[in-house]
Protein backbone atom coordinates (compact mmCIF):
# COMPACT_ATOMS: atom_id res chain seq x y z
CA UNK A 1 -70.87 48.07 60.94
CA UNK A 2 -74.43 49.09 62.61
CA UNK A 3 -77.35 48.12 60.12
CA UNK A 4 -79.25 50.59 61.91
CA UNK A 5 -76.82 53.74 61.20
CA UNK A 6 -74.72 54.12 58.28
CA UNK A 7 -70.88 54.89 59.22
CA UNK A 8 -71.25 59.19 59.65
CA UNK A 9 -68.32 62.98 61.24
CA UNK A 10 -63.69 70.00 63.23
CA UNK A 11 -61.56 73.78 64.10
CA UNK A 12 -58.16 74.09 64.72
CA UNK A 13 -56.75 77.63 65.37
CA UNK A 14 -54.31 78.63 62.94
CA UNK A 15 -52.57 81.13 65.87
CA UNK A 16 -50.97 84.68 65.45
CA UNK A 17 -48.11 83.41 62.87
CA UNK A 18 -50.89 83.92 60.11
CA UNK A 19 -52.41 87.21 61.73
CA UNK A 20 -51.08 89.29 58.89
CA UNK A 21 -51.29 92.09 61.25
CA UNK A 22 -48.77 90.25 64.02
CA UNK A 23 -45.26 91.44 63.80
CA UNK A 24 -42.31 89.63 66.06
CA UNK A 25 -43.48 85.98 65.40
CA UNK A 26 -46.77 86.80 66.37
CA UNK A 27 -46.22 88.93 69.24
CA UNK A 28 -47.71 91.57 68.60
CA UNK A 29 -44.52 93.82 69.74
CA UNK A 30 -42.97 96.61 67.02
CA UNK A 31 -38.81 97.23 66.78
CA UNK A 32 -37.80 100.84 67.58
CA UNK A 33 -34.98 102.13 65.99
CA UNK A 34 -33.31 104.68 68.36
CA UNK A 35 -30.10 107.29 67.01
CA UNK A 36 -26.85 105.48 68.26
CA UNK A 37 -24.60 108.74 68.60
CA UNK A 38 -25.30 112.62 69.01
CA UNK A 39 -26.79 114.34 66.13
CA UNK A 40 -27.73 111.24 64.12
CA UNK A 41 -31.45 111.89 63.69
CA UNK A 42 -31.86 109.15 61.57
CA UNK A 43 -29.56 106.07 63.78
CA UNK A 44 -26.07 106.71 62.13
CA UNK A 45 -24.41 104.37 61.70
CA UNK A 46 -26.44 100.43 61.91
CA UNK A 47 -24.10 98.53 64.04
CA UNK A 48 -22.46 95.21 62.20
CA UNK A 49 -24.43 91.80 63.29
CA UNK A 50 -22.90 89.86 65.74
CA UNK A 51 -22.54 86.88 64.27
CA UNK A 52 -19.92 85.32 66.86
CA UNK A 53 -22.99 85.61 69.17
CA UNK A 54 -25.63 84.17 67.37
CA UNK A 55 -23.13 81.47 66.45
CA UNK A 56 -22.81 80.25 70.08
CA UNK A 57 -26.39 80.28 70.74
CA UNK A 58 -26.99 78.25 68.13
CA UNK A 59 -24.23 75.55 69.06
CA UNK A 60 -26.13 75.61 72.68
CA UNK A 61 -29.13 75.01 71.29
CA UNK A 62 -28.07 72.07 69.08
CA UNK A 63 -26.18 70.40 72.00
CA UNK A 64 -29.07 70.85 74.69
CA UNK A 65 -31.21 69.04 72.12
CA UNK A 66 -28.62 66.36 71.20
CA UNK A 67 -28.25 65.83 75.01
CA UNK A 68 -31.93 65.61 75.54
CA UNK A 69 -32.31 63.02 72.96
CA UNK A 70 -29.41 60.90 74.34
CA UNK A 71 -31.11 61.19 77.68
CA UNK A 72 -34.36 60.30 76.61
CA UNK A 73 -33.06 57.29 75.14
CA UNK A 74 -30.88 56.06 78.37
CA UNK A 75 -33.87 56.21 79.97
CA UNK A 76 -35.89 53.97 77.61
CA UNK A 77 -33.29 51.72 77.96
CA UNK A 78 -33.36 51.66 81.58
CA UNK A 79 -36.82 50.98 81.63
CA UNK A 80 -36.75 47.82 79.30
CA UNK A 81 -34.40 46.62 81.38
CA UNK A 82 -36.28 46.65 84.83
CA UNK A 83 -37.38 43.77 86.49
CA UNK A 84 -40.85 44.28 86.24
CA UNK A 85 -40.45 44.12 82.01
CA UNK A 86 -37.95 41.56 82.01
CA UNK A 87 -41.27 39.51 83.62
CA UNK A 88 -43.12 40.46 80.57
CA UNK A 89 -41.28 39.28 77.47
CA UNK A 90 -43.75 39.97 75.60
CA UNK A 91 -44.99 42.90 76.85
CA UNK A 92 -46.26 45.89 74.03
CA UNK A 93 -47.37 48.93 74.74
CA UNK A 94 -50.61 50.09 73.32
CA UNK A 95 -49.57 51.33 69.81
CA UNK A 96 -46.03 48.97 69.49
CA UNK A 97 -45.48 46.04 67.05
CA UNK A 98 -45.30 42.50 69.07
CA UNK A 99 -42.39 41.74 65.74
CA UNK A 100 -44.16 38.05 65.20
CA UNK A 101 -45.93 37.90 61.52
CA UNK A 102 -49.54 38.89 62.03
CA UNK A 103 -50.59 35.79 59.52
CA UNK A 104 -49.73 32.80 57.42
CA UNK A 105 -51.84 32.78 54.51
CA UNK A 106 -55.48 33.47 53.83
CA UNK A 107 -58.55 32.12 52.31
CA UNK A 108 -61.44 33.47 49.85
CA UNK A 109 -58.91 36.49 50.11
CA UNK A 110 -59.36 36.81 53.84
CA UNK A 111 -56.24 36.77 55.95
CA UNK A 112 -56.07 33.43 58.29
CA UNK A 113 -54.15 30.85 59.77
CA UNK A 114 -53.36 33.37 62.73
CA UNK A 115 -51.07 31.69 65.90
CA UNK A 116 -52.67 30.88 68.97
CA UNK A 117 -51.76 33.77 70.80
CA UNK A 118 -52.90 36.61 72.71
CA UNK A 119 -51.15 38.50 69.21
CA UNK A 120 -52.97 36.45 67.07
CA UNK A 121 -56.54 36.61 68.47
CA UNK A 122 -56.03 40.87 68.25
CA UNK A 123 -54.23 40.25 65.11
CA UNK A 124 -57.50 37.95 63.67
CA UNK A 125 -59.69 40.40 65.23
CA UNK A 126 -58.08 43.75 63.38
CA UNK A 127 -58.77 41.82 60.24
CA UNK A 128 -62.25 40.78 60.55
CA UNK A 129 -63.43 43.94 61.37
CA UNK A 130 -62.23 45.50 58.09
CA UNK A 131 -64.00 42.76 56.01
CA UNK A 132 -67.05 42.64 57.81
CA UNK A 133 -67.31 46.34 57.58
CA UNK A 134 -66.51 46.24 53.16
CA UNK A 135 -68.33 46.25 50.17
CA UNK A 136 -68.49 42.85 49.86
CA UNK A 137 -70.84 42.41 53.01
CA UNK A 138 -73.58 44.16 50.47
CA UNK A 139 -72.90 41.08 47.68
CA UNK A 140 -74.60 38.01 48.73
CA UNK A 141 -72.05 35.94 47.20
CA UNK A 142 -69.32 37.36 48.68
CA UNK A 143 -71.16 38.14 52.19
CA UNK A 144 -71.58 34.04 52.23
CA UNK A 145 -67.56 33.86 51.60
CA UNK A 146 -66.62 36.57 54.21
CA UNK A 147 -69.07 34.74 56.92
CA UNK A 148 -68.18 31.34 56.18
CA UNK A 149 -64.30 32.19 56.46
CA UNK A 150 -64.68 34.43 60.08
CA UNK A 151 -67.32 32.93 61.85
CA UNK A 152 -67.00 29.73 63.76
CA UNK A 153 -68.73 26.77 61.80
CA UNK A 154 -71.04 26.23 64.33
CA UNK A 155 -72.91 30.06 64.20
CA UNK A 156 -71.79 30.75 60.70
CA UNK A 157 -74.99 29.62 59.38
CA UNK A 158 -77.27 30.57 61.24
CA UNK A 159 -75.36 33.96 61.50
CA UNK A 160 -75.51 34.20 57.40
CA UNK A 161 -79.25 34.16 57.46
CA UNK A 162 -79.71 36.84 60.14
CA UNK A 163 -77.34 39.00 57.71
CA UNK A 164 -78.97 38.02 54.45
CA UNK A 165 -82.28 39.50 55.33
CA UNK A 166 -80.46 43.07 56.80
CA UNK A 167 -78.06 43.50 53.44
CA UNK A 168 -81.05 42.58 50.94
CA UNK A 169 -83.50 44.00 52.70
CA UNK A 170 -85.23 46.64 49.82
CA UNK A 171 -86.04 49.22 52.54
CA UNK A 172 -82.26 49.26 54.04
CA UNK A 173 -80.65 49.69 50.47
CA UNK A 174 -83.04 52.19 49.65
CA UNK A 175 -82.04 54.59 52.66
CA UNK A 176 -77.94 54.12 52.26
CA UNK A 177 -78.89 54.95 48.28
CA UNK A 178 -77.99 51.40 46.54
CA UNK A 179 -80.08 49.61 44.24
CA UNK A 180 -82.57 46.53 45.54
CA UNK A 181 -79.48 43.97 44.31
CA UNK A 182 -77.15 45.80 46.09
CA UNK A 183 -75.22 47.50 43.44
CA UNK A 184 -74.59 51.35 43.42
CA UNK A 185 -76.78 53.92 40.85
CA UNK A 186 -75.12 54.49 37.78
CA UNK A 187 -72.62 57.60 37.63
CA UNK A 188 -71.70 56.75 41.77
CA UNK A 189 -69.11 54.41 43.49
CA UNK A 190 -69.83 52.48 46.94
CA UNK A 191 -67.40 52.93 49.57
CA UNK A 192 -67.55 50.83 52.92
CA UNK A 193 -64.06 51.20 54.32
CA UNK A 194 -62.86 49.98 57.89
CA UNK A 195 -59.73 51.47 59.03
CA UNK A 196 -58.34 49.56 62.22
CA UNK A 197 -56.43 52.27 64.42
CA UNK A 198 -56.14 50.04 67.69
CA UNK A 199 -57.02 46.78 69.36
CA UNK A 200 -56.81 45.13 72.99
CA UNK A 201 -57.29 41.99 74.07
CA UNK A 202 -59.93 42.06 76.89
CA UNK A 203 -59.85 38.54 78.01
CA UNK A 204 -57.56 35.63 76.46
CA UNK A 205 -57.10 32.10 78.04
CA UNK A 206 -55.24 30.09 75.37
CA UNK A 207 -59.03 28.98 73.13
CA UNK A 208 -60.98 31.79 73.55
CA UNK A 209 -60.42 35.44 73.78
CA UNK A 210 -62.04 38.87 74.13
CA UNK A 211 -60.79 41.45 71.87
CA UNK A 212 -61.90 45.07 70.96
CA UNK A 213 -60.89 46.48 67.87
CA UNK A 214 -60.94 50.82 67.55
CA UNK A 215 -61.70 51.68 64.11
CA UNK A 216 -62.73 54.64 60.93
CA UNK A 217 -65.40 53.92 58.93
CA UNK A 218 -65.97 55.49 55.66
CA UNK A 219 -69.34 54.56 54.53
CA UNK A 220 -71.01 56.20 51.62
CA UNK A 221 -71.34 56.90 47.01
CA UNK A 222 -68.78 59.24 45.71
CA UNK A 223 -70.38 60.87 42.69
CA UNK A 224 -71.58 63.93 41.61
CA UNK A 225 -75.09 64.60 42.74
CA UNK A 226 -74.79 61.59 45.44
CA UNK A 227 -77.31 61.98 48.09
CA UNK A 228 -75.44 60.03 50.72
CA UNK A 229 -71.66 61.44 50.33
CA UNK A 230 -68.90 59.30 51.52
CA UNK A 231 -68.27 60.37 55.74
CA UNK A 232 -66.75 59.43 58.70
CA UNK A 233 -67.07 58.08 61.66
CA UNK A 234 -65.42 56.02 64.46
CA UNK A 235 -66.65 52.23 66.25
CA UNK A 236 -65.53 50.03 68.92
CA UNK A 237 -66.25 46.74 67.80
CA UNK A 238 -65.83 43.60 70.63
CA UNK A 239 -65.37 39.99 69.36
CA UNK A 240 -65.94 36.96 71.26
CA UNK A 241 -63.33 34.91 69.35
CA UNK A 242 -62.42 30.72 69.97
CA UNK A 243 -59.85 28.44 68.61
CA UNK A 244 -61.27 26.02 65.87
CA UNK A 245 -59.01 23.81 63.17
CA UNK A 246 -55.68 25.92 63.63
CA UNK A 247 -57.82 29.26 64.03
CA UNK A 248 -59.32 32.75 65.23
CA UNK A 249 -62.91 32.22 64.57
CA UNK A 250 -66.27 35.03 65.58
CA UNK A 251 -68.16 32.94 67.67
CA UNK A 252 -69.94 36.92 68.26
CA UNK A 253 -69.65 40.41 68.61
CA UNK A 254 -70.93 43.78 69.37
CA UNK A 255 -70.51 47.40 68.54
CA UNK A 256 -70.95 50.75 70.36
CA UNK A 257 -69.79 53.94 68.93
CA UNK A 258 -66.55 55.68 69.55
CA UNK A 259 -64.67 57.07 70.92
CA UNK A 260 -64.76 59.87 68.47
CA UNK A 261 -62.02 62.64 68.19
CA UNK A 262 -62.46 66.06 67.36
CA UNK A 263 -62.90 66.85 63.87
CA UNK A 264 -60.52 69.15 62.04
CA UNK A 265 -61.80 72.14 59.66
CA UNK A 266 -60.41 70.99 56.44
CA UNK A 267 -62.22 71.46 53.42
CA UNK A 268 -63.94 67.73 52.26
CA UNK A 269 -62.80 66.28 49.01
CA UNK A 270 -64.38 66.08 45.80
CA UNK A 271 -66.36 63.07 44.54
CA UNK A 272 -64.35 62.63 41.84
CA UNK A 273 -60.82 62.76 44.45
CA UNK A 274 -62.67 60.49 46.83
CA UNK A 275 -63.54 57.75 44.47
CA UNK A 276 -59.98 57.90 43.24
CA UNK A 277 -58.50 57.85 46.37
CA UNK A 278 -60.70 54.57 47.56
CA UNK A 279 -59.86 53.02 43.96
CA UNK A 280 -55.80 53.99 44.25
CA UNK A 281 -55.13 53.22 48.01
CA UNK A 282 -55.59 49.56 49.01
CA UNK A 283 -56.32 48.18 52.05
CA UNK A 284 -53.49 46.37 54.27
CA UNK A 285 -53.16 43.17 56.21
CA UNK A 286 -53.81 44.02 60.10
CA UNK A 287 -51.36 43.12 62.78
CA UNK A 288 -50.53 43.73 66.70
């Protein structure tokens, strides 16, 4: 998370089918009854439906969709099976599961002991973004825990310092609404919420590795009268990341914002739904 900006945030078109006005499915188009014999002003007779009819279409339909599907699948087959995947084992595309456990175990309630892999190091990554972006970064016992657990032993320290003064600095608190010790105003919960959606690894080489991580934030207080209501909005964080005692340790990393998407026009929740939502839903262990 930025110091400098706290994490911040739509139209969709709901199309003819809720013009009340539209008729045909949204068409626009009106039905036309005409007389079906000589002297029927009013239509005569209505035909019987022709079910027989409708019946076939609706068989044709079913098996030009079951045929589709059975296609599709042949051809994902197909592809696995090429040479140029069979090279690549271990290839993923950009939103599949590698199948290897993300992590072992964890410590001070951090996940570690992450294998020395290219799924590890994004694994590792995925993680540390989410606790470097909670509300324990803002708790200067917990911020010690969090740094001493991700960073690499050799920057953690002086890393921990450079934090200390940005999280308890008065002037800082002040402007995201939290009191000087960090704590939120009476009446108002703190949220600081990273939500991992995707992560690449840049550069790996067996020690070190280069991973981006795409994330949510939600960063605000939920509570009636809050000044600075919980919003959204979306980082790119990069992690320079090296193998130390059986680990994925931050060694550094940077953050630019975005890529956003577009926001859609639904109505934002109460303060009272959002603080129970943040209190219900817990987070999740982050894997590639």
């Amino acid at each position: 998370m930025s110091f400098d900006d706290e994490p911040g945030h739509g139209g969709a078109d709901s199309g003819h089918a809720d013009d009340r006005f539209s008729t045909l499915g949204g068409t626009r188009q009106t039905r036309t009854r005409l007389p079906e014999g000589p002297g029927d002003t009013y239509g005569g007779t209505r035909r019987p439906p022709r079910t027989s009819r409708s019946l076939v279409m609706v068989v044709g339909v079913v098996v030009l969709l079951i045929a589709a599907i059975a296609f599709a699948n042949r051809g994902s087959d197909d592809a696995g099976s090429s040479p140029d995947n069979a090279a690549k084992p271990g290839a993923a595309g950009s939103t599949a599961a590698t199948g290897t456990k993300p992590v072992t175990g964890k410590q001070s309630g951090i996940a570690s002991g992450f294998p020395q892999s290219e799924q590890g190091a994004q694994s590792a990554a995925a993680n540390y973004a989410v606790v470097l972006g909670s509300e324990g970064m803002f708790n200067t016992s917990r911020r010690h825990d969090i740094v001493n657990t991700v960073y690499a032993p050799e920057v953690a320290a002086a890393r921990q310092g450079d934090l200390d003064k940005v999280y308890s600095g008065k002037d800082f608190l002040t402007r995201i609404g939290l009191n000087p010790d960090g704590t939120s105003p009476t009446g108002e919960i703190f949220i600081s919420r990273s939500n991992p959606v995707g992560s690449k690894a840049d550069k790996f080489n067996g020690t070190t590795a280069t991973v981006s991580v795409w994330y949510s934030a939600l960063f605000g207080l939920a509570g009636e009268g809050s000044k600075n209501p919980v919003s959204e909005s979306w980082f790119t964080n990069t992690f320079q990341l090296k193998w130390t005692d059986g680990d994925w340790k931050v060694t550094d990393f940077t953050q630019k914002d975005g890529p956003a998407p577009v926001g859609r026009d639904q109505a934002a929740a109460s303060a009272k739904d959002m603080t129970d939502a943040v209190e219900q839903y817990g987070g999740f262990t982050y894997a590639r």
